[in-house]
Protein backbone atom coordinates (compact mmCIF):
# COMPACT_ATOMS: atom_id res chain seq x y z
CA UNK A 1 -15.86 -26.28 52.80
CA UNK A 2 -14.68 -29.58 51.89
CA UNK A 3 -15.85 -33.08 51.39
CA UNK A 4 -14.18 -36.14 52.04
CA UNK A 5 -14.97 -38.64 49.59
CA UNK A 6 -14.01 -42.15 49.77
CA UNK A 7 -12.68 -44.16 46.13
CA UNK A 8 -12.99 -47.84 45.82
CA UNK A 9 -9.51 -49.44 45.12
CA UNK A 10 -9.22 -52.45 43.55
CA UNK A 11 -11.18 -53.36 40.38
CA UNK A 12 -13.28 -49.92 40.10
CA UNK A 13 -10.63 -47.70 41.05
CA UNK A 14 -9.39 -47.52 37.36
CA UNK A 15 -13.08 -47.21 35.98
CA UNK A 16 -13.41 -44.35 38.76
CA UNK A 17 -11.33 -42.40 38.32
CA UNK A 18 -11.65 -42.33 34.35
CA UNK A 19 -15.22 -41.82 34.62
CA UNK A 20 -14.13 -38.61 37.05
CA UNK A 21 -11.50 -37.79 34.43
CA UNK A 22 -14.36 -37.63 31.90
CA UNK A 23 -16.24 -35.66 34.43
CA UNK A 24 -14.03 -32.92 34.37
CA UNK A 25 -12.10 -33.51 37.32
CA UNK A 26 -8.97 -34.48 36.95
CA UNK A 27 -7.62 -36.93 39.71
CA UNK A 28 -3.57 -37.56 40.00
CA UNK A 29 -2.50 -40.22 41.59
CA UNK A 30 0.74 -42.08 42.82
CA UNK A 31 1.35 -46.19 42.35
CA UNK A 32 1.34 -46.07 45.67
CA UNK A 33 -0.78 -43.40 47.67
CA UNK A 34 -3.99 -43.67 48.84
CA UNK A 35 -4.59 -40.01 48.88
CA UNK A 36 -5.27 -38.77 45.42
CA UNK A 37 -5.32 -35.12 44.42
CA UNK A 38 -7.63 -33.50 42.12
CA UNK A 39 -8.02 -30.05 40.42
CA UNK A 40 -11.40 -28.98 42.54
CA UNK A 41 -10.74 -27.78 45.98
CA UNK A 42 -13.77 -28.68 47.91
CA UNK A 43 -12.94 -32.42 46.96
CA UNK A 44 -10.70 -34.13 49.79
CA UNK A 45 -10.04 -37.82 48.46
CA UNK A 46 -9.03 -41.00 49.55
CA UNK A 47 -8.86 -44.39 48.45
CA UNK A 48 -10.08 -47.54 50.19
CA UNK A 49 -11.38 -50.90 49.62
CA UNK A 50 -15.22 -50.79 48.77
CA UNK A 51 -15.73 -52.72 51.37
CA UNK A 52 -14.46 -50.49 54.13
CA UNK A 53 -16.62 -47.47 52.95
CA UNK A 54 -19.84 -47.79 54.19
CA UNK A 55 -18.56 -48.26 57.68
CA UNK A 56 -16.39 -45.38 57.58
CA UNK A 57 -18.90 -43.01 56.08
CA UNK A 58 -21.70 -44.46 58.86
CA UNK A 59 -19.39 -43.48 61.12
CA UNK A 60 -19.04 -39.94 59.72
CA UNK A 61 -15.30 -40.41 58.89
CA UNK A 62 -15.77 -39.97 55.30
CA UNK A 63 -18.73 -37.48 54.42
CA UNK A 64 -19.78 -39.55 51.57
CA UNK A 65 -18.13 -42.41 49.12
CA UNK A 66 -18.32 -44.92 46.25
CA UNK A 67 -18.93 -48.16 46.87
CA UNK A 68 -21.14 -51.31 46.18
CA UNK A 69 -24.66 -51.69 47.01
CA UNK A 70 -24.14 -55.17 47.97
CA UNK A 71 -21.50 -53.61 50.40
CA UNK A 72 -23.74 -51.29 52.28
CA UNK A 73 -26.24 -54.23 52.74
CA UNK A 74 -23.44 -56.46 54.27
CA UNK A 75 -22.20 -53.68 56.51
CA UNK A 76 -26.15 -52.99 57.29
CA UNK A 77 -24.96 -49.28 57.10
CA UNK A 78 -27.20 -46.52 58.04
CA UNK A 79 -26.00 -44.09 55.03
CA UNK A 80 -27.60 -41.91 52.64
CA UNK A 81 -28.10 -43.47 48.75
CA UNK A 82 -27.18 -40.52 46.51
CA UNK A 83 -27.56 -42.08 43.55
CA UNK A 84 -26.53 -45.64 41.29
CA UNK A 85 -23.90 -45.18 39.04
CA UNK A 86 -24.11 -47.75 36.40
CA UNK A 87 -20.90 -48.98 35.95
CA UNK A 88 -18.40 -51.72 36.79
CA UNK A 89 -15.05 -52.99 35.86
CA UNK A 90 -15.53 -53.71 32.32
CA UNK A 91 -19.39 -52.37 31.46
CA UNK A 92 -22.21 -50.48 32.38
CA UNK A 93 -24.06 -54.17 33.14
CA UNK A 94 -24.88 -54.62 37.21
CA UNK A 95 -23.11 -57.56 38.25
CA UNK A 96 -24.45 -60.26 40.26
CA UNK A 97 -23.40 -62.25 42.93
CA UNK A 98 -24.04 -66.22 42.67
CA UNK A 99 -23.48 -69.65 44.07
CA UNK A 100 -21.55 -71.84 42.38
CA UNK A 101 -20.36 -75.69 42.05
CA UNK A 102 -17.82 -77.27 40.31
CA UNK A 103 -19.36 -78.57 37.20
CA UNK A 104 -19.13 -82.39 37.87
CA UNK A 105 -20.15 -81.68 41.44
CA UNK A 106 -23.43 -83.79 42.05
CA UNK A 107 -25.02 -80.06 43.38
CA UNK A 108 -28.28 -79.13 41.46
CA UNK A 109 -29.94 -76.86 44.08
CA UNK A 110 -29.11 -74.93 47.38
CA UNK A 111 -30.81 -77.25 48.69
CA UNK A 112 -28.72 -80.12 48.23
CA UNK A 113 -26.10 -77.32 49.70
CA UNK A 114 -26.82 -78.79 53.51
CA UNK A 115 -24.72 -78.67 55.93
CA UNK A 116 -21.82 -78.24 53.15
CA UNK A 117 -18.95 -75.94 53.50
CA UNK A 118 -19.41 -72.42 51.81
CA UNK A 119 -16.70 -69.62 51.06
CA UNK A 120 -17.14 -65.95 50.03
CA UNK A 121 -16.21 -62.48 50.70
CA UNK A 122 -20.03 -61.72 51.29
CA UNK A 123 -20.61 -63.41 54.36
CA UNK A 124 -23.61 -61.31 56.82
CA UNK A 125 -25.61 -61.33 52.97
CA UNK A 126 -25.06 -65.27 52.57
CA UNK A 127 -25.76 -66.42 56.00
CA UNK A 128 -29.00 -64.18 55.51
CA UNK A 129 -29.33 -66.12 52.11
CA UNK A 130 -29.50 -69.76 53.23
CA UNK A 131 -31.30 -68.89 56.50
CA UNK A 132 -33.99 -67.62 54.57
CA UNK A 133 -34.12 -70.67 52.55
CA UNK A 134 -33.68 -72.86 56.45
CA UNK A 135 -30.63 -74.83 54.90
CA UNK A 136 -28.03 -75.09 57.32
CA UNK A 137 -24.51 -74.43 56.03
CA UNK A 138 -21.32 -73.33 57.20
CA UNK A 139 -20.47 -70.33 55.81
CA UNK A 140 -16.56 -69.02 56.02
CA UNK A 141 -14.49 -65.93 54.68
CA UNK A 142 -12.48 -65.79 51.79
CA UNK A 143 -9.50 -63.73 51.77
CA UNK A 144 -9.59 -64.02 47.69
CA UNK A 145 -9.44 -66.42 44.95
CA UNK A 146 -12.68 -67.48 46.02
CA UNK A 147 -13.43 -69.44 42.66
CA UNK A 148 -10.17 -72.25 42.65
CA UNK A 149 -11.48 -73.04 46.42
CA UNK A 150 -13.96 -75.51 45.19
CA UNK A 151 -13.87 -78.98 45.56
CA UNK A 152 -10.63 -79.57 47.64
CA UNK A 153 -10.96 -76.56 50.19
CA UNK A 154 -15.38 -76.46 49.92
CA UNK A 155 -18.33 -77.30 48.38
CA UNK A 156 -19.29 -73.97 46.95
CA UNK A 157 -18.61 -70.31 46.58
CA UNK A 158 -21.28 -66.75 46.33
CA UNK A 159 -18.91 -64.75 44.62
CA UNK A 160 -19.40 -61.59 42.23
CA UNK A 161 -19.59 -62.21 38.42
CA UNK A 162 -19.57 -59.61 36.11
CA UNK A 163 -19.45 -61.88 32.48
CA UNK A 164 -19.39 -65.20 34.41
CA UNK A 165 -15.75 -66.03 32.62
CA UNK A 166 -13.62 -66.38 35.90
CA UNK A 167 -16.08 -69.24 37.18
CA UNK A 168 -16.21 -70.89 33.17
CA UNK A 169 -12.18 -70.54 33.70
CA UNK A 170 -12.27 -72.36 37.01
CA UNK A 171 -14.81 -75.14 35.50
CA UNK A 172 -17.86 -73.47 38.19
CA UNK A 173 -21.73 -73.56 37.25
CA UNK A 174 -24.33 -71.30 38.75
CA UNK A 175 -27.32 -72.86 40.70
CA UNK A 176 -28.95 -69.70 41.77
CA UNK A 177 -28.25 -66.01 41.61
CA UNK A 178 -27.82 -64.36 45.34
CA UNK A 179 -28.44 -60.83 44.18
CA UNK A 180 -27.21 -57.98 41.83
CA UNK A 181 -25.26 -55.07 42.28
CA UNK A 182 -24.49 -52.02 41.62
CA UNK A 183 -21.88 -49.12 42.14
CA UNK A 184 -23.33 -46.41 44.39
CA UNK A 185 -22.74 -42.92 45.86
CA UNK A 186 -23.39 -43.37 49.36
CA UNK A 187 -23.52 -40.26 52.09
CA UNK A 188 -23.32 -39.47 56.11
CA UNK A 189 -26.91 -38.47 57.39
CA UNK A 190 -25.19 -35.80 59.31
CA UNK A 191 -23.41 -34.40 55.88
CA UNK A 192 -25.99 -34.71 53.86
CA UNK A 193 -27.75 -32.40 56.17
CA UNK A 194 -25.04 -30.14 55.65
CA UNK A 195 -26.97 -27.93 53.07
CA UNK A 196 -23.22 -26.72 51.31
CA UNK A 197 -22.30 -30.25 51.26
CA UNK A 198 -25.50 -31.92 50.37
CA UNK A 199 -25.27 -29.33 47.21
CA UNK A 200 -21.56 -30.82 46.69
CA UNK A 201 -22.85 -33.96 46.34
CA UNK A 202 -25.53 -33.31 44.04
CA UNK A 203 -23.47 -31.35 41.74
CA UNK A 204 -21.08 -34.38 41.62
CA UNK A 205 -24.31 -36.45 41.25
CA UNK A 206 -25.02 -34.32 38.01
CA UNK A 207 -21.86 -34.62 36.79
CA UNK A 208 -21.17 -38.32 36.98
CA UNK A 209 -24.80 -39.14 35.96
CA UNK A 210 -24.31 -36.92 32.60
CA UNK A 211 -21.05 -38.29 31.97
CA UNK A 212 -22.57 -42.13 32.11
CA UNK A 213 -25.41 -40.86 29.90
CA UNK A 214 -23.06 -39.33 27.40
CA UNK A 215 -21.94 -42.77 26.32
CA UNK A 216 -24.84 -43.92 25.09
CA UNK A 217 -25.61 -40.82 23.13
CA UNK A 218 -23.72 -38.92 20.07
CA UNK A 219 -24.42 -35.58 18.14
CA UNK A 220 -25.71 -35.28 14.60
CA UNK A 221 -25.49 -32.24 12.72
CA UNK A 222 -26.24 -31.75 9.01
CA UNK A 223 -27.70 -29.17 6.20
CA UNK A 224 -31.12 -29.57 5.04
CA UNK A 225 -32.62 -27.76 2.36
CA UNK A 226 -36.16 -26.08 3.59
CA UNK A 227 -38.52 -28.51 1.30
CA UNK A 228 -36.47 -31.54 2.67
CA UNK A 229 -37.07 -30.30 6.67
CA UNK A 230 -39.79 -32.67 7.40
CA UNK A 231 -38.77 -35.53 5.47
CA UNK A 232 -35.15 -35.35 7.63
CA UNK A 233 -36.94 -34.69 11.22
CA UNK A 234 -39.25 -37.71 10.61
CA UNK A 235 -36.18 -40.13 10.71
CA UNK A 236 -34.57 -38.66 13.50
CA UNK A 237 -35.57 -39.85 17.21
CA UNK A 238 -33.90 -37.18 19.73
CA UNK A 239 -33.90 -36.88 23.60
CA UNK A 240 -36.10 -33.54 22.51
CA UNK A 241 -37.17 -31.95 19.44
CA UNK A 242 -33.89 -31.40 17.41
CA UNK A 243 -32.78 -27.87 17.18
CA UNK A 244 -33.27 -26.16 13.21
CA UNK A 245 -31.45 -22.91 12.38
CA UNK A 246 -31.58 -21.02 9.42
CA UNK A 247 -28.41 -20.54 7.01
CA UNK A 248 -26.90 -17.35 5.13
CA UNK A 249 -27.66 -19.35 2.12
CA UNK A 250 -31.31 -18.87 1.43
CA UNK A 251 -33.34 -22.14 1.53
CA UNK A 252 -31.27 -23.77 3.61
CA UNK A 253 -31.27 -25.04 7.36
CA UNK A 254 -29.32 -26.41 10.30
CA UNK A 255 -31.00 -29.29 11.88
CA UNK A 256 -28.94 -30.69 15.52
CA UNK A 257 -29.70 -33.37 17.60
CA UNK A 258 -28.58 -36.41 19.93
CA UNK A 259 -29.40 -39.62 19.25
CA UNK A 260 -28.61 -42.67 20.85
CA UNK A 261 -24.97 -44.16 19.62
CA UNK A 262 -26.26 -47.63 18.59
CA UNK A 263 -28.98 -45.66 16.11
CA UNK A 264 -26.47 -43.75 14.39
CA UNK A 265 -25.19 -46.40 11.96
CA UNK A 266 -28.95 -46.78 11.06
CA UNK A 267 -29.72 -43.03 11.04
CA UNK A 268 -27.22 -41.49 9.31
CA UNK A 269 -28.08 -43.80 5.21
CA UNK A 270 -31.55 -42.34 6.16
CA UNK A 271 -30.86 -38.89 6.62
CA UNK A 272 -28.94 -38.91 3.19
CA UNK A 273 -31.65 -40.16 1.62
CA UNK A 274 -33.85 -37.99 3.35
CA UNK A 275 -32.23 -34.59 1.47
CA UNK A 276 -29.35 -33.92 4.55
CA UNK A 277 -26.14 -33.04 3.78
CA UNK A 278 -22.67 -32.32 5.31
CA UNK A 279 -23.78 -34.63 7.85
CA UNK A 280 -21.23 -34.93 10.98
CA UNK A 281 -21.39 -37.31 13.84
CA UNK A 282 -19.51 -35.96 17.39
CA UNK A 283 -19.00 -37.73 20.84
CA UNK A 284 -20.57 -35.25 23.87
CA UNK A 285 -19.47 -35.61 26.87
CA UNK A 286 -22.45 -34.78 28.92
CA UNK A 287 -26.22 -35.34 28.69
CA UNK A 288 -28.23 -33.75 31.22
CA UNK A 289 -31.87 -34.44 30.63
């Protein structure tokens, strides 16, 4: 049994395939090819744009694939939602898809959009947009470099921020935010039916999900002596309650737990001066709640 699973190229295709890497399965992959390897055999992989992948696993051409929720609205595909996967090109922050002007542009609203000239990549979900909102604009594809378009070629752009610095680059302002998105695992209603596949993709679902979650979190582990215990547990927050183990040396304990990585600069004074010693901070590389 395999699966054929569709990877975004372009901007996530580096940020896939390190958060695979991370996963535990290791992806190779020429300059050039769009058919990756990988060290587990019921994966069969292929890279495409994001775009494309919805369509193709509607169709039941790819059994399931990563891609953009905002592309699986535009392509109205009928596909399965795994799961989100919170991350982008450069965070873990959903990214958001907004009109912009040119900052001198007299444009305060949509509204005073009418009957202007509108570009984007994202055309079905902007049409859907401004006829919601009954203002009547033209609304044409861009091939790319959506954000120097405006003011010689039109009058605004929707395009896809992620910090907001290409449109600050390209002197753009946002006047309303079109939607966020996310990056998705998306599947075929007829695989995901498939009981050895649908178990495929949750397994990948774990993995992926625990990997993401692992950044956030670190290990602690440090010595506490017995009439210290409750002081040291009382200043440490943990997904559970941490894990205490006695040592040969008589009096003393092990105390383990995860705590999230922002906390640990905080954590770590307190536990000192909460009776732990030999206190060591780690990286894991999965949390499965």
């Amino acid at each position: 049994m395999k699966v054929s699973l569709g990877l975004p190229k372009g901007s996530l295709e580096e940020a896939t395939i390190a958060l695979f890497i991370k996963a535990g399965i290791h992806i190779r992959k020429g300059e050039r090819s769009y058919f990756p390897t990988c060290d587990d055999p019921e994966l069969d992989l292929i890279v495409m744009r994001p775009q494309e992948i919805p369509r193709y696993v509607e169709q039941g051409i790819l059994d399931a694939g990563i891609t953009g929720q905002d592309w699986t609205k535009e392509n109205n595909a009928k596909v399965v939602e795994v799961t989100e996967l919170a991350y982008s090109k450069n965070s873990r922050a959903k990214c958001k898809w907004v009109l912009a002007v040119p900052e001198d542009s007299p444009f305060k609203r949509p509204e005073d959009l009418s009957g202007k000239r509108i570009a984007t990549e994202l055309v079905e979900t902007t049409k859907r947009y401004f006829r919601k909102k009954n203002i009547p604009v033209k609304v044409e594809f861009s091939w790319g470099a959506t954000e120097v378009k405006p003011p010689r070629l039109v009058d605004a752009i929707v395009d896809l921020t992620e910090t907001g610095s290409s449109l600050r680059a390209n002197r753009l302002r946002i006047i309303d935010v079109i939607g966020e998105t996310t990056t998705v695992l998306v599947a075929n209603k007829a695989a995901w039916n498939e009981e050895e596949k649908r178990h495929k993709l949750e397994n990948l679902t774990t993995l992926l999900l625990g990997t993401l979650a692992a950044e956030n979190y670190v290990g602690l582990k440090c010595n506490v002596k017995e009439e210290d215990l409750v002081n040291v547990i009382k200043v440490l927050p943990a997904l559970h309650n941490p894990t205490v183990s006695a040592l040969n040396e008589k009096g003393w304990c092990a105390v383990e737990t995860f705590i999230l990585f922002q906390e640990a600069k905080h954590v770590i004074p307190k536990l000192k001066r909460a009776g732990a010693s030999g206190i060591v901070e780690y990286q894991v590389s999965k949390v499965i709640p």
